[in-house]
PDB file of N, CA and C in Angstrom:
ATOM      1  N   UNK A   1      -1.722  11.325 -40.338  1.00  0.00           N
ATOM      2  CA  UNK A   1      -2.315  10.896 -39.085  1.00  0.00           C
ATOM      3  C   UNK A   1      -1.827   9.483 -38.750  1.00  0.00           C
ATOM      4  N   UNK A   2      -1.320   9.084 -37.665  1.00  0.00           N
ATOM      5  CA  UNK A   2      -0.969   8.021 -36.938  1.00  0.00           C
ATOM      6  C   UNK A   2      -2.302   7.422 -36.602  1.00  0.00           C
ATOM      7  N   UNK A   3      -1.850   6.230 -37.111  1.00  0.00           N
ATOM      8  CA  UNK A   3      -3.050   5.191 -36.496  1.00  0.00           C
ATOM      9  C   UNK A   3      -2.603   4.463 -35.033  1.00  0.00           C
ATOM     10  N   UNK A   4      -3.467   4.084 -34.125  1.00  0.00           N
ATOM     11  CA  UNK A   4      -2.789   3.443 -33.235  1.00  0.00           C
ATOM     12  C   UNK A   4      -3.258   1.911 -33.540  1.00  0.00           C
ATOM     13  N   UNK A   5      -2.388   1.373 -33.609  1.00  0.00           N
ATOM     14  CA  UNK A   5      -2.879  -0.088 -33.803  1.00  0.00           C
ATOM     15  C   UNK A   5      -3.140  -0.592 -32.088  1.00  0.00           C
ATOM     16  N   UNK A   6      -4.529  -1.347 -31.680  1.00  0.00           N
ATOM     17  CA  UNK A   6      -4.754  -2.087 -31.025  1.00  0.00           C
ATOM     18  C   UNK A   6      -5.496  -3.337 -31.283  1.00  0.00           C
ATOM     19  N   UNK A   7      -6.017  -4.196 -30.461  1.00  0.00           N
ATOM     20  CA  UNK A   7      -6.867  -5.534 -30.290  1.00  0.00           C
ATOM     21  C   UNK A   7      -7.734  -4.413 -30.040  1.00  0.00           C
ATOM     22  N   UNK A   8      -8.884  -5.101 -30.945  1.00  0.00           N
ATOM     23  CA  UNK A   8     -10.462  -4.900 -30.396  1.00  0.00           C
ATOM     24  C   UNK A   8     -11.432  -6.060 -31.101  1.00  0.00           C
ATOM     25  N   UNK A   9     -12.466  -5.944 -30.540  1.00  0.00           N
ATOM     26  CA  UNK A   9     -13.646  -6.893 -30.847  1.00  0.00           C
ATOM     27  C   UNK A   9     -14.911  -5.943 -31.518  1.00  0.00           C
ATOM     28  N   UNK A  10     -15.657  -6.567 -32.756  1.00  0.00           N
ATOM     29  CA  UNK A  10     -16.248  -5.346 -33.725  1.00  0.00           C
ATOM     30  C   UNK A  10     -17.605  -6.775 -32.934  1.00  0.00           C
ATOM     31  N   UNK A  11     -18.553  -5.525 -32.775  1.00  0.00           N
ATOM     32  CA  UNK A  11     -20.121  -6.176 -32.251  1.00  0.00           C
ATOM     33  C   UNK A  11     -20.920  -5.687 -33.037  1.00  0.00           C
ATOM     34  N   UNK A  12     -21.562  -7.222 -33.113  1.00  0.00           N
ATOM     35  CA  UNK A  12     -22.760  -7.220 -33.974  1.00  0.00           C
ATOM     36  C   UNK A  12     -23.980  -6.325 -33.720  1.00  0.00           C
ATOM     37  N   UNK A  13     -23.847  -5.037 -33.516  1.00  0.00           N
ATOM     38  CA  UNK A  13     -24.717  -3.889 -32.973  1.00  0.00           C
ATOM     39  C   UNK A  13     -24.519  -2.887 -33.731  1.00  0.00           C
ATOM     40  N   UNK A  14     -25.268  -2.206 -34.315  1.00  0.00           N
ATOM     41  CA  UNK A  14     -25.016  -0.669 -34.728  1.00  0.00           C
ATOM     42  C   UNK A  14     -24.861   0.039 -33.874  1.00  0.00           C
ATOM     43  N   UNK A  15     -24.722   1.192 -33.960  1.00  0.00           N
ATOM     44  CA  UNK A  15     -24.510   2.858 -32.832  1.00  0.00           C
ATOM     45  C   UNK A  15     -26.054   3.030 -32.228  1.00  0.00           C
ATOM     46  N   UNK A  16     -26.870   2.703 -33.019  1.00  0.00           N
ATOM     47  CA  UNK A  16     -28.193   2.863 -32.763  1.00  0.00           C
ATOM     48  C   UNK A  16     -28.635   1.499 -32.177  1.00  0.00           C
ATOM     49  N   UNK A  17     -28.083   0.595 -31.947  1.00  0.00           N
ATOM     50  CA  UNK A  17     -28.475  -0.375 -31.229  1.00  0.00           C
ATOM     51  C   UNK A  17     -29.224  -1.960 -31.588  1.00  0.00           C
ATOM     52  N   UNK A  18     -29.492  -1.297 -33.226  1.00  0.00           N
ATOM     53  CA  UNK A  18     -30.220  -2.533 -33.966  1.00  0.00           C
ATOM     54  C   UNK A  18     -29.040  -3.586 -34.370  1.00  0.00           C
ATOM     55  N   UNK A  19     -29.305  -4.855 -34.235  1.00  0.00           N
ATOM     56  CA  UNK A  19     -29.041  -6.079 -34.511  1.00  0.00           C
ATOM     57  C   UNK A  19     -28.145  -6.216 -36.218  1.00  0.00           C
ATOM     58  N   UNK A  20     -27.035  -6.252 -36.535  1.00  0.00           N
ATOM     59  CA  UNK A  20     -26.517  -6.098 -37.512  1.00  0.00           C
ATOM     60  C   UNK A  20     -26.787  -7.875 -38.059  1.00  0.00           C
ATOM     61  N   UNK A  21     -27.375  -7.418 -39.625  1.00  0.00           N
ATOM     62  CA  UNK A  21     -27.895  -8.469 -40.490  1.00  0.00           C
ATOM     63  C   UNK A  21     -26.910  -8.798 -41.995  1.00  0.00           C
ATOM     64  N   UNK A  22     -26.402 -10.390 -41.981  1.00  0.00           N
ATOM     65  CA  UNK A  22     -27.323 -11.300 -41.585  1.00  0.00           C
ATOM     66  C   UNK A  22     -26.581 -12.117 -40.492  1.00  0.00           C
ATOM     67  N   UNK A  23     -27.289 -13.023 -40.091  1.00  0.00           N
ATOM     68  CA  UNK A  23     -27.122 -13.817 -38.788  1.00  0.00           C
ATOM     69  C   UNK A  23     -25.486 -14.150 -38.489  1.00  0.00           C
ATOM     70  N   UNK A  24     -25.135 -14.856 -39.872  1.00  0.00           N
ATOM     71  CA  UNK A  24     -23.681 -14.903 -39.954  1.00  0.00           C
ATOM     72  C   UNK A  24     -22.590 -14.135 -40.169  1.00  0.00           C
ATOM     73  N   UNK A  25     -22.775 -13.038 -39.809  1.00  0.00           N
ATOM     74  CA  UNK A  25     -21.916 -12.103 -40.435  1.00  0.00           C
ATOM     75  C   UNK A  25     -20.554 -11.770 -39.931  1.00  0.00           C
ATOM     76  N   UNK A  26     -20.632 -12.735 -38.844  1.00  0.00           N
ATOM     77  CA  UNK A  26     -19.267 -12.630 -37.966  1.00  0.00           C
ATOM     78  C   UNK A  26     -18.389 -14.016 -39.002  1.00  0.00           C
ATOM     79  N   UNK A  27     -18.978 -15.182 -39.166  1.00  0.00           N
ATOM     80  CA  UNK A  27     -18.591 -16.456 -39.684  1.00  0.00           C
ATOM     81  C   UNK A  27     -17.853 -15.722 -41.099  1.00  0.00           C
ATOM     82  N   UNK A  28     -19.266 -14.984 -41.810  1.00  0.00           N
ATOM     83  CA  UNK A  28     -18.470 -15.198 -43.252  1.00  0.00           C
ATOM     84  C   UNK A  28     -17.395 -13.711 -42.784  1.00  0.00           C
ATOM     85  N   UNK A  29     -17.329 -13.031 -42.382  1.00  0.00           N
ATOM     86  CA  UNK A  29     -16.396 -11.856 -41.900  1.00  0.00           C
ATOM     87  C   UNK A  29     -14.852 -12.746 -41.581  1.00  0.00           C
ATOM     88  N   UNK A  30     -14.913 -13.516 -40.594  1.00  0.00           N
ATOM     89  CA  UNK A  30     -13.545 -14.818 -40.053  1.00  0.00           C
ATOM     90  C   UNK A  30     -13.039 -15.261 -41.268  1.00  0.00           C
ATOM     91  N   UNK A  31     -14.257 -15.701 -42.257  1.00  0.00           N
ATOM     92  CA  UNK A  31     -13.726 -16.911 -43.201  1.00  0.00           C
ATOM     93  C   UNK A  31     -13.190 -16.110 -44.553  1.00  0.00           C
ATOM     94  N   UNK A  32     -13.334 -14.605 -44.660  1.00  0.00           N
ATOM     95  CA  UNK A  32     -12.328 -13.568 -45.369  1.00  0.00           C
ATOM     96  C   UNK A  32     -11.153 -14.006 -45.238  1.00  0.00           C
ATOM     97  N   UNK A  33     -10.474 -14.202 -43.639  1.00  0.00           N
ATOM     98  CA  UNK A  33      -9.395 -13.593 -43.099  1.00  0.00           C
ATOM     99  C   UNK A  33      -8.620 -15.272 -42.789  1.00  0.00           C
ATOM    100  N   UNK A  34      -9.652 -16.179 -43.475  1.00  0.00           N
ATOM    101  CA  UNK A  34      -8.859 -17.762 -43.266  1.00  0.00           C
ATOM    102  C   UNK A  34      -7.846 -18.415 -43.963  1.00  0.00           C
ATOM    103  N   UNK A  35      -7.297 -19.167 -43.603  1.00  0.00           N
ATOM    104  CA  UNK A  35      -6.513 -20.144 -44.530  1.00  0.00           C
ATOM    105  C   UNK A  35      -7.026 -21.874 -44.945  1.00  0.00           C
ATOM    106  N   UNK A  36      -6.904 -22.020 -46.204  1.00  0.00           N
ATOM    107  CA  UNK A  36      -7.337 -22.984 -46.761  1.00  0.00           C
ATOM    108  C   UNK A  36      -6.088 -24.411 -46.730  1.00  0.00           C
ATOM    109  N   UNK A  37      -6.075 -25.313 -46.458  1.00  0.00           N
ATOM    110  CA  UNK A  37      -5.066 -26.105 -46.653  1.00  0.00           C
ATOM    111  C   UNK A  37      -3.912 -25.912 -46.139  1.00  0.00           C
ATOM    112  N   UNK A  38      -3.755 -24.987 -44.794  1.00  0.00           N
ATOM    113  CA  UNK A  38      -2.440 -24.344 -44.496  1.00  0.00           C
ATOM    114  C   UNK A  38      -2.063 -25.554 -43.727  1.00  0.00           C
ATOM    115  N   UNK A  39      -2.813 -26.671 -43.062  1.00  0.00           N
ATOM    116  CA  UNK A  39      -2.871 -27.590 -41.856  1.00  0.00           C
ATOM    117  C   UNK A  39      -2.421 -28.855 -42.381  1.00  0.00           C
ATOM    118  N   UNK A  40      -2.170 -29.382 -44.141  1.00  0.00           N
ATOM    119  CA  UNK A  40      -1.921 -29.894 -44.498  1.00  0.00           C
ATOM    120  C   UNK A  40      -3.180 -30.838 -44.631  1.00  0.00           C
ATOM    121  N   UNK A  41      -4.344 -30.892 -44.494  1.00  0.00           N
ATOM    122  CA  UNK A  41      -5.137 -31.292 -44.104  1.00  0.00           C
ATOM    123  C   UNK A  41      -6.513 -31.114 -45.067  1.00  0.00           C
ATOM    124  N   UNK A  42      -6.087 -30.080 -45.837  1.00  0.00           N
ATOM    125  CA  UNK A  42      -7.243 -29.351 -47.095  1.00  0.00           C
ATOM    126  C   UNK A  42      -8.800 -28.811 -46.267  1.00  0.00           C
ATOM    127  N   UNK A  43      -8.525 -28.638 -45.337  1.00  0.00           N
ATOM    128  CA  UNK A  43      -9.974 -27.614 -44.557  1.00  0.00           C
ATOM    129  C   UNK A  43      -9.530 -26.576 -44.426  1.00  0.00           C
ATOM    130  N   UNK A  44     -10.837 -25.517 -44.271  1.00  0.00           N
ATOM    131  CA  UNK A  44     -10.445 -24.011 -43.543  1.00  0.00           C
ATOM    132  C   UNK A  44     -10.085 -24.447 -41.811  1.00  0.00           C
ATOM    133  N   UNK A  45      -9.140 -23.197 -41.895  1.00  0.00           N
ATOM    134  CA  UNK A  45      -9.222 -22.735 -40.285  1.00  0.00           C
ATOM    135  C   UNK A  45      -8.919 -21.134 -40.430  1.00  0.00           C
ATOM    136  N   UNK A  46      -9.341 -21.105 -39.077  1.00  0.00           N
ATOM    137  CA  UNK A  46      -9.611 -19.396 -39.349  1.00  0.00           C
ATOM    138  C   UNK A  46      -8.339 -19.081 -38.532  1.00  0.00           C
ATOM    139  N   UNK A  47      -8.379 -17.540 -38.800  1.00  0.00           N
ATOM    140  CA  UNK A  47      -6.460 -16.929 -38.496  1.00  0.00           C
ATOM    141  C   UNK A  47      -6.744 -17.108 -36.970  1.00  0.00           C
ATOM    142  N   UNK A  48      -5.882 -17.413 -36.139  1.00  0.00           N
ATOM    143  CA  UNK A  48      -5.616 -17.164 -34.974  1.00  0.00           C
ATOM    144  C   UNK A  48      -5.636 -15.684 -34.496  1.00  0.00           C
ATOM    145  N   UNK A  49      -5.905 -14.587 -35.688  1.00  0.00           N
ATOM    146  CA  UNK A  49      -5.676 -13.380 -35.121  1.00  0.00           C
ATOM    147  C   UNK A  49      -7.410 -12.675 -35.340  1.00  0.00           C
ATOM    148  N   UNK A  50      -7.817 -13.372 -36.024  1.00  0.00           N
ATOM    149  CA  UNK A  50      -9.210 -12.656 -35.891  1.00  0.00           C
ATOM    150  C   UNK A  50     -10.294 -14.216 -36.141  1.00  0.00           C
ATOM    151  N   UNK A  51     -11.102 -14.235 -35.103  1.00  0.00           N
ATOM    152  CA  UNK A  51     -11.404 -15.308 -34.629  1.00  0.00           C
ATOM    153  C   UNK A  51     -13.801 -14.533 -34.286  1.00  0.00           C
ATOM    154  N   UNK A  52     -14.618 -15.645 -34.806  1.00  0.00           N
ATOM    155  CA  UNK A  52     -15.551 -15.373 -34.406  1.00  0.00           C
ATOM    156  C   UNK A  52     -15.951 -15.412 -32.274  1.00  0.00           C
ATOM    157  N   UNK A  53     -16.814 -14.655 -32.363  1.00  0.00           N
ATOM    158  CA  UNK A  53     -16.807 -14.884 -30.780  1.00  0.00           C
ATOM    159  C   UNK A  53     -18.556 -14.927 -30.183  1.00  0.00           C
ATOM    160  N   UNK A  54     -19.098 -14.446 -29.293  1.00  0.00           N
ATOM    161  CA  UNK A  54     -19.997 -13.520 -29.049  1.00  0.00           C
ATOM    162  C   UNK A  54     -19.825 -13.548 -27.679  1.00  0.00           C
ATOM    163  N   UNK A  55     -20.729 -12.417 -26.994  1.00  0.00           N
ATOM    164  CA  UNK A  55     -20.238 -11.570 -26.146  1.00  0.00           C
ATOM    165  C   UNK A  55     -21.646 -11.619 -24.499  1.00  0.00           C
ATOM    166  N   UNK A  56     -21.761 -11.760 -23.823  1.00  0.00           N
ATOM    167  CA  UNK A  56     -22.602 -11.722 -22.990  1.00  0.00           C
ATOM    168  C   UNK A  56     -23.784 -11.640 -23.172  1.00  0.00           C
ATOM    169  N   UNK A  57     -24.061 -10.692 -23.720  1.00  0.00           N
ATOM    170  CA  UNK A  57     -25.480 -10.195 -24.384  1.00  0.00           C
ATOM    171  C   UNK A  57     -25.861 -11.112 -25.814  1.00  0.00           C
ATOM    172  N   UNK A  58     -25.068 -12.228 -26.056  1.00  0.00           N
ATOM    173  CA  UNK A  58     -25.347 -12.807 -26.909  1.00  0.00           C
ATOM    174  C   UNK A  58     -25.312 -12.308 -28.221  1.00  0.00           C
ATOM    175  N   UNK A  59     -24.449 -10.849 -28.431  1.00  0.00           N
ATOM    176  CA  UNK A  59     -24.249 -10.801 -29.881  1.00  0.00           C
ATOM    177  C   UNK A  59     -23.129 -10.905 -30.334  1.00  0.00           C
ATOM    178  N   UNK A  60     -23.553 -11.526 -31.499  1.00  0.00           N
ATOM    179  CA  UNK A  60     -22.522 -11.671 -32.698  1.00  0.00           C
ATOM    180  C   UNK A  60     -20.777 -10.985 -32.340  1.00  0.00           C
ATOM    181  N   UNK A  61     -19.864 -11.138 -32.245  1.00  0.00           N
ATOM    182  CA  UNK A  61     -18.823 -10.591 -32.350  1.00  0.00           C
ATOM    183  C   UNK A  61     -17.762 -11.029 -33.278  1.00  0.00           C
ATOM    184  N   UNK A  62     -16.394 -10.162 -33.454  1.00  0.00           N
ATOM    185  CA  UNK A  62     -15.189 -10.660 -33.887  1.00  0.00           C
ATOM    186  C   UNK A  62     -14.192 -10.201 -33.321  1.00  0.00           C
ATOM    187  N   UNK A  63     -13.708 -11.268 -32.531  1.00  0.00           N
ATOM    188  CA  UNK A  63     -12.501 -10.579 -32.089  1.00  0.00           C
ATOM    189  C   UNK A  63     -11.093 -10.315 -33.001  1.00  0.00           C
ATOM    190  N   UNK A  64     -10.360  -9.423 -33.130  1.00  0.00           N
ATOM    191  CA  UNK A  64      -9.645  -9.452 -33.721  1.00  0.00           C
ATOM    192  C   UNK A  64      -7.810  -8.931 -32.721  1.00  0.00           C
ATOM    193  N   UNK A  65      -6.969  -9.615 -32.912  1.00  0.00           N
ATOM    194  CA  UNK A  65      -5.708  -9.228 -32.482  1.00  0.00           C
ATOM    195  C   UNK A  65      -4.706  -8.746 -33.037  1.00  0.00           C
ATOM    196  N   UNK A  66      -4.080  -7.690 -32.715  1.00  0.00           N
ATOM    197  CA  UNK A  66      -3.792  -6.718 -33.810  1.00  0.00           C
ATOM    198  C   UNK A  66      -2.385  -6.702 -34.400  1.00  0.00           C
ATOM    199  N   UNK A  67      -1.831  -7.955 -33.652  1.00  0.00           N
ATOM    200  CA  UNK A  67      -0.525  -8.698 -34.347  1.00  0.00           C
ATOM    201  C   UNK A  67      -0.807  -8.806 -35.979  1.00  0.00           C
ATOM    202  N   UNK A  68      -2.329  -8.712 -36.395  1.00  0.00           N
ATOM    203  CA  UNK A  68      -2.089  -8.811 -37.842  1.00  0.00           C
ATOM    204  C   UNK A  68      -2.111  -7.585 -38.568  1.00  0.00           C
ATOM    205  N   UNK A  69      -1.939  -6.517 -37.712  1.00  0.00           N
ATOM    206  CA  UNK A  69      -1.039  -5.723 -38.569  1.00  0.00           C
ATOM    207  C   UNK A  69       0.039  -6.009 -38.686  1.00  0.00           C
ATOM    208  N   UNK A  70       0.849  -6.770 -37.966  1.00  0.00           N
ATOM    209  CA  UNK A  70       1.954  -6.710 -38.252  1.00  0.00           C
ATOM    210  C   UNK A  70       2.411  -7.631 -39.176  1.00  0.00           C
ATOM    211  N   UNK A  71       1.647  -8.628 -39.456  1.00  0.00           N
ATOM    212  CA  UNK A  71       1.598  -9.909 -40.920  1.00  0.00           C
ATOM    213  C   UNK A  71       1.094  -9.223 -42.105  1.00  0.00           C
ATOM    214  N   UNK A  72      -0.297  -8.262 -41.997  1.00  0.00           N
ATOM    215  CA  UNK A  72      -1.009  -8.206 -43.019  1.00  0.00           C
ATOM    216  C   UNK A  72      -1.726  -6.201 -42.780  1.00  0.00           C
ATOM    217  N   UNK A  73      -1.430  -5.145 -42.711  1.00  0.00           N
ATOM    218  CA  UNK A  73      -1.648  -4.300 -42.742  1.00  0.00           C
ATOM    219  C   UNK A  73      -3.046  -3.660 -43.172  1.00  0.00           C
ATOM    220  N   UNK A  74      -3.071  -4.246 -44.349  1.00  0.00           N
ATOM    221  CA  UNK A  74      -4.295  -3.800 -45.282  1.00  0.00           C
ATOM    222  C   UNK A  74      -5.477  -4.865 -44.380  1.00  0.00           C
ATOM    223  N   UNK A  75      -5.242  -5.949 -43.811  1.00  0.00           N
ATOM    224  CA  UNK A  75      -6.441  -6.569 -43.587  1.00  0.00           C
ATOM    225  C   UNK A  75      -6.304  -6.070 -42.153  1.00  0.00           C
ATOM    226  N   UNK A  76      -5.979  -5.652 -41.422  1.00  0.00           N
ATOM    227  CA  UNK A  76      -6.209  -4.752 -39.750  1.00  0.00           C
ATOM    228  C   UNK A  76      -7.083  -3.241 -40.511  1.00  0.00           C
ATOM    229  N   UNK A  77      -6.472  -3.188 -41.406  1.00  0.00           N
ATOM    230  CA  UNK A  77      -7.221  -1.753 -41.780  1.00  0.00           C
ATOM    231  C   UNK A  77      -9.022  -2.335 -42.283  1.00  0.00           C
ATOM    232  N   UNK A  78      -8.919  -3.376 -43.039  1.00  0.00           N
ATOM    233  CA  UNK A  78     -10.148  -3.736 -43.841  1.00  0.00           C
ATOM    234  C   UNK A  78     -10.859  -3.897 -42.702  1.00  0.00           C
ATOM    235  N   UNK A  79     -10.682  -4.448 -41.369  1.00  0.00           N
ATOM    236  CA  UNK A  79     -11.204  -4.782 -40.342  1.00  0.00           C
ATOM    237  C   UNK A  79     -12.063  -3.761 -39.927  1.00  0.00           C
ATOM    238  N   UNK A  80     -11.427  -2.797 -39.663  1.00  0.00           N
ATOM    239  CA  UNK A  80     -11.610  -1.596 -38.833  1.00  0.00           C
ATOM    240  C   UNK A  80     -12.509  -0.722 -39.617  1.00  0.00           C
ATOM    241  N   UNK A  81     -12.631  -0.669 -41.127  1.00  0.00           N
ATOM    242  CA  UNK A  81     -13.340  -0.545 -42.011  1.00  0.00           C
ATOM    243  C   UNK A  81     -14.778  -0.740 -41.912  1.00  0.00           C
ATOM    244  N   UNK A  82     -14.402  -2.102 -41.695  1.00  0.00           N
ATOM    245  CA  UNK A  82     -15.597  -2.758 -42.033  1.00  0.00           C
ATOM    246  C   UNK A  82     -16.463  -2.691 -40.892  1.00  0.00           C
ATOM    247  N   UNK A  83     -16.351  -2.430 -39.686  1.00  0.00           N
ATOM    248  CA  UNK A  83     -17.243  -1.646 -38.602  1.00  0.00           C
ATOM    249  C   UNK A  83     -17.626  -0.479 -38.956  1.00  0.00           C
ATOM    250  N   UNK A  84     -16.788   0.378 -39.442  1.00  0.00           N
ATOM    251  CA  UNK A  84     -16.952   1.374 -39.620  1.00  0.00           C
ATOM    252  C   UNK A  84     -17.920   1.894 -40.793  1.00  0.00           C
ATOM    253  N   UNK A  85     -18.082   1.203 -41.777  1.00  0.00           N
ATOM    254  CA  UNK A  85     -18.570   1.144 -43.112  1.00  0.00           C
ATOM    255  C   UNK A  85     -19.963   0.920 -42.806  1.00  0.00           C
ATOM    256  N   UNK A  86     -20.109  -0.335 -41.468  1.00  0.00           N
ATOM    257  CA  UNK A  86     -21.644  -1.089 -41.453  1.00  0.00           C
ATOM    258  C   UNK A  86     -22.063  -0.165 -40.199  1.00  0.00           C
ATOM    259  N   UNK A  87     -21.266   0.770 -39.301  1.00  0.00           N
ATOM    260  CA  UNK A  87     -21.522   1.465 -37.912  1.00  0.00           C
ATOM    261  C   UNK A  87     -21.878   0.790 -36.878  1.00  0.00           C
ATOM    262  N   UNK A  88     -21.147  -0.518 -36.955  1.00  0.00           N
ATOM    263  CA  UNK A  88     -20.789  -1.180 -36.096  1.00  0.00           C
ATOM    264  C   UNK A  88     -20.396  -1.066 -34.560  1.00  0.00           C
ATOM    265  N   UNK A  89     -20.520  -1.519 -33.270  1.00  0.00           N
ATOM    266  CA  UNK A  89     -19.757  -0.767 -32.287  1.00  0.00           C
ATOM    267  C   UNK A  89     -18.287  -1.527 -32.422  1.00  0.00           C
ATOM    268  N   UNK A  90     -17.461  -0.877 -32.091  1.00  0.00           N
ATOM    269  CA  UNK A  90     -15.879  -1.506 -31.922  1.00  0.00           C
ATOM    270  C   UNK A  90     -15.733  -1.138 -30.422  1.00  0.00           C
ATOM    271  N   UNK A  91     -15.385  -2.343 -29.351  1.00  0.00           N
ATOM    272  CA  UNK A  91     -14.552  -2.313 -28.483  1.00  0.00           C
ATOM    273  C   UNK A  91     -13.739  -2.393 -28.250  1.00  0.00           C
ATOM    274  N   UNK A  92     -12.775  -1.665 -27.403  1.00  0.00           N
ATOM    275  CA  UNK A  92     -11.166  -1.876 -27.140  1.00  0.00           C
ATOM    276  C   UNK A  92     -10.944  -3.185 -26.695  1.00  0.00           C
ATOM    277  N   UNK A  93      -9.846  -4.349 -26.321  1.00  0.00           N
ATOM    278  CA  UNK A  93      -9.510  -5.537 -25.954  1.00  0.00           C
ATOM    279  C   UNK A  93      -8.066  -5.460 -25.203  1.00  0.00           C
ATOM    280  N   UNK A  94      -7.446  -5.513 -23.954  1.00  0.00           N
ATOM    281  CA  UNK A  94      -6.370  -5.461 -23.503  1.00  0.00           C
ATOM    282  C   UNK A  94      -4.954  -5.542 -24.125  1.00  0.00           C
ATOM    283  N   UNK A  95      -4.095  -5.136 -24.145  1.00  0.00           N
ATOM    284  CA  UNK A  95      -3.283  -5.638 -24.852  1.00  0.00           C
ATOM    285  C   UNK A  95      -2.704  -7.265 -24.317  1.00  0.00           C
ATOM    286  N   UNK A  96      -2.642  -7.694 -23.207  1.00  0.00           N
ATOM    287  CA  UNK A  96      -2.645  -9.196 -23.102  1.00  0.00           C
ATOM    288  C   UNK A  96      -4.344 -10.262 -23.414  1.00  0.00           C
ATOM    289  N   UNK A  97      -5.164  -9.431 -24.156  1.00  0.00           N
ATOM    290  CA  UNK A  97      -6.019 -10.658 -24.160  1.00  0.00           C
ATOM    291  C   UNK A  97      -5.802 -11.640 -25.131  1.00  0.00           C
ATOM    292  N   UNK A  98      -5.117 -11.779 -26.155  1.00  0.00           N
ATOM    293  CA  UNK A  98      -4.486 -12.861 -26.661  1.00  0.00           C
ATOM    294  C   UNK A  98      -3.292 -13.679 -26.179  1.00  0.00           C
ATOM    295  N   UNK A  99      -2.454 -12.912 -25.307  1.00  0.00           N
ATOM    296  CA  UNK A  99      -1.536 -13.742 -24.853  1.00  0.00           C
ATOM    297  C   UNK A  99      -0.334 -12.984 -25.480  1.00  0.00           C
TER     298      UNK A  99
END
């Protein structure tokens, strides 16, 4: 089976609509996918490709851009997972919303 790789944003919502716990779960989810000392600088920063967000309704999100499949495979998959694992909603994201 072909996967299609796209951008999407995973919301802090289940299928059923309840509030996915705990509060931070988008932060420590980003800070998986960060680099430590890459800035020369010795702080985190988080990947440019999957980035915390939230969304109108004020929940929790992660956006993610799907150029990191093309750096990192297994972590576009862990992503997609990991909505999937917690039944998360996943939204689609344009293919220009990163640029």
């Amino acid at each position: 089976m072909i996967q299609k790789v796209e951008n999407f944003v995973i919301v802090g919502r289940t299928s059923d609509g309840k509030t996915f716990r705990p509060s931070d779960w988008a932060d420590r989810l980003c800070g998986i996918m960060s680099a430590f000392g890459s800035d020369n600088r010795n702080r985190m920063t988080y990947s440019p490709h999957v980035r915390p967000a939230c969304n109108l309704r004020g929940d929790k999100t992660v956006l993610v851009d799907a150029r990191i499949h093309d750096i990192e495979p297994l972590a576009y998959n862990f992503l997609k997972n990991f909505a999937k694992d917690n039944d998360l909603q996943i939204e689609t994201l344009p293919d220009d919303h990163f640029g």
